[in-house]
Protein backbone atom coordinates (compact mmCIF):
# COMPACT_ATOMS: atom_id res chain seq x y z
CA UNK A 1 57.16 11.20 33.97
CA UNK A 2 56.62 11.26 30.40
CA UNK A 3 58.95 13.59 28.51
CA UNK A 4 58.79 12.69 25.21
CA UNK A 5 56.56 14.91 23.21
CA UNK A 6 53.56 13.37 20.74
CA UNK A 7 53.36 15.06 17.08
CA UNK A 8 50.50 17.75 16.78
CA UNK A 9 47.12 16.05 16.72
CA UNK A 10 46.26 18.44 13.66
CA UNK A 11 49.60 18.37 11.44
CA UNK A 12 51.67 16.26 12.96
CA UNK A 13 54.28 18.81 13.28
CA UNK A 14 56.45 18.63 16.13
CA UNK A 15 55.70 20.10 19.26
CA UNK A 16 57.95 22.37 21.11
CA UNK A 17 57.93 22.82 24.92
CA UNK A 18 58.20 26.42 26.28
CA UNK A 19 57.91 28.71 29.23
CA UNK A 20 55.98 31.58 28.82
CA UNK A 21 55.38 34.70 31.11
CA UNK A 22 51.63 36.87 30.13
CA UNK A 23 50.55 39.58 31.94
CA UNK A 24 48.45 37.20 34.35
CA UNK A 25 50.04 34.04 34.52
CA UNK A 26 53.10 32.50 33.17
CA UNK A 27 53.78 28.60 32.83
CA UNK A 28 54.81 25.67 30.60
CA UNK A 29 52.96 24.86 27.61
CA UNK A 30 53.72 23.47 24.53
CA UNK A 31 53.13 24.62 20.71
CA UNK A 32 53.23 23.23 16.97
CA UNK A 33 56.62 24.13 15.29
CA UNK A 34 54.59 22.39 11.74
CA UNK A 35 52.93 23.41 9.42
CA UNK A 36 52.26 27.38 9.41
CA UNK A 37 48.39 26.74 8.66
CA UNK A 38 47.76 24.02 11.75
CA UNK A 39 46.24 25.91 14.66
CA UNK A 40 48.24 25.18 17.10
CA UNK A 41 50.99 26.79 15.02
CA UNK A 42 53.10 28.89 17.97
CA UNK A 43 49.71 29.14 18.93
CA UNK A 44 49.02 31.08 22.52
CA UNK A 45 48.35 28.15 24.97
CA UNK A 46 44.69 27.80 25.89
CA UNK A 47 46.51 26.94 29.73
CA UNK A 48 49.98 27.19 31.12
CA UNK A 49 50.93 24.48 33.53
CA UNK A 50 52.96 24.67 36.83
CA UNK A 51 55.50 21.94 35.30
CA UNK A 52 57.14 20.89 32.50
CA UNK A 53 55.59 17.17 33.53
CA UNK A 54 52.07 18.32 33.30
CA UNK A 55 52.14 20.57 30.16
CA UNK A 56 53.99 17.56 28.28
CA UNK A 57 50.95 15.09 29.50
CA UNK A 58 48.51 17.70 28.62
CA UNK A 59 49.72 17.90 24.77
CA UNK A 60 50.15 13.89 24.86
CA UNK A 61 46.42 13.21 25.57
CA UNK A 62 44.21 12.95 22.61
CA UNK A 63 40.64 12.02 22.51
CA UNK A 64 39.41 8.41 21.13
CA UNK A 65 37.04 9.35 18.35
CA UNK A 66 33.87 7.12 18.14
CA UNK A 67 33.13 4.77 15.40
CA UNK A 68 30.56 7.24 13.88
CA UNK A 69 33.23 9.94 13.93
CA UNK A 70 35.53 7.51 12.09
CA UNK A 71 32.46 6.79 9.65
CA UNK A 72 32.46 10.62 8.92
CA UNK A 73 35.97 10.84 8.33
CA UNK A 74 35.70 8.08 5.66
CA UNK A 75 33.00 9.76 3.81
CA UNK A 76 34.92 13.17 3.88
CA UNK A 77 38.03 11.51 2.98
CA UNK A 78 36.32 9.62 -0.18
CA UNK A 79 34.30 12.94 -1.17
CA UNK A 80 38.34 14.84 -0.87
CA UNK A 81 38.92 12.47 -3.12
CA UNK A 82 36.16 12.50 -5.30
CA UNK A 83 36.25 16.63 -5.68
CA UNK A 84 40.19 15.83 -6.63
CA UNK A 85 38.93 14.23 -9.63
CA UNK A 86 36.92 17.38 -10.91
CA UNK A 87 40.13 19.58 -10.59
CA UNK A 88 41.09 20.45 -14.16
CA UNK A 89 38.68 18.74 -15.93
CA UNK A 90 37.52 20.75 -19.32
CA UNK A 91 39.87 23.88 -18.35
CA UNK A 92 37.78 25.29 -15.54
CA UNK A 93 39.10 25.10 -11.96
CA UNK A 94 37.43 23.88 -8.98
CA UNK A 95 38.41 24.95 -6.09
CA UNK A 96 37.55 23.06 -2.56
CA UNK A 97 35.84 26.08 -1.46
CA UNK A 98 33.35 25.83 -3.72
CA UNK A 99 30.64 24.92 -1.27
CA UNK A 100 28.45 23.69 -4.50
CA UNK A 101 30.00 21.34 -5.56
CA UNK A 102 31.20 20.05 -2.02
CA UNK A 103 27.72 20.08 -0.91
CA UNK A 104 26.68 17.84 -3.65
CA UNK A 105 29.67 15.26 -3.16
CA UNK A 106 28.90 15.17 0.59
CA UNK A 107 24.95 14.40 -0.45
CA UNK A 108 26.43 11.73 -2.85
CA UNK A 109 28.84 10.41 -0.05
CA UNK A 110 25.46 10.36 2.37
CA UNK A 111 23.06 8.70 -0.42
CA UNK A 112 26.52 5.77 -0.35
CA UNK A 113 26.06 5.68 3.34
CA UNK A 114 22.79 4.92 3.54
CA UNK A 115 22.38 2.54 0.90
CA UNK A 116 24.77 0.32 2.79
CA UNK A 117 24.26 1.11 6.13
């Protein structure tokens, strides 16, 4: 049995192992206790298990992510980075939801990809 819990695939918060009783079903399952913004924050589990064994293995398992995926990550990680830079710059504010300029860092990010790949 594995009963030590994994930190939250999307914060890394720690998880916290709970029984819960809905109107249809109660069970173990276990929730973020991170950061307040990560979706699995005290979340509502998505399935309760029978034991405390399974709902523990269920939170452990993460997926593998594919070498493309990774690939993805990199060029979102450098355009984060690259719309960091434009923060501030000549006393305007940019702010990450400004799908603009994201948009165009992504394309640059993409035009990077393809030249070497």
């Amino acid at each position: 049995m594995v009963d030590k819990l994994e930190a939250c695939p999307f914060c890394a918060g720690k998880g916290h192992l709970q029984f819960s009783e809905f109107e249809i079903s109660a069970g173990w399952h276990v929730v973020c206790h991170g950061k307040k913004d990560c979706p699995l924050y005290c979340s509502e589990p998505y399935r309760a298990f029978d034991t405390e064994a399974e709902a523990i293995a269920a939170w452990n398992t993460r997926a593998t992510p594919t070498e493309d995926a990774r690939e993805r990550v990199k060029v979102l990680e450098e355009a984060l980075g690259n719309l960091r830079t434009y923060i501030g710059h000549d006393g305007k504010r940019v702010y990450p939801t400004d799908l603009v300029v994201v948009k165009a860092i992504l394309a640059l990010g993409n035009k990077e990809t393809d030249r070497h790949g």
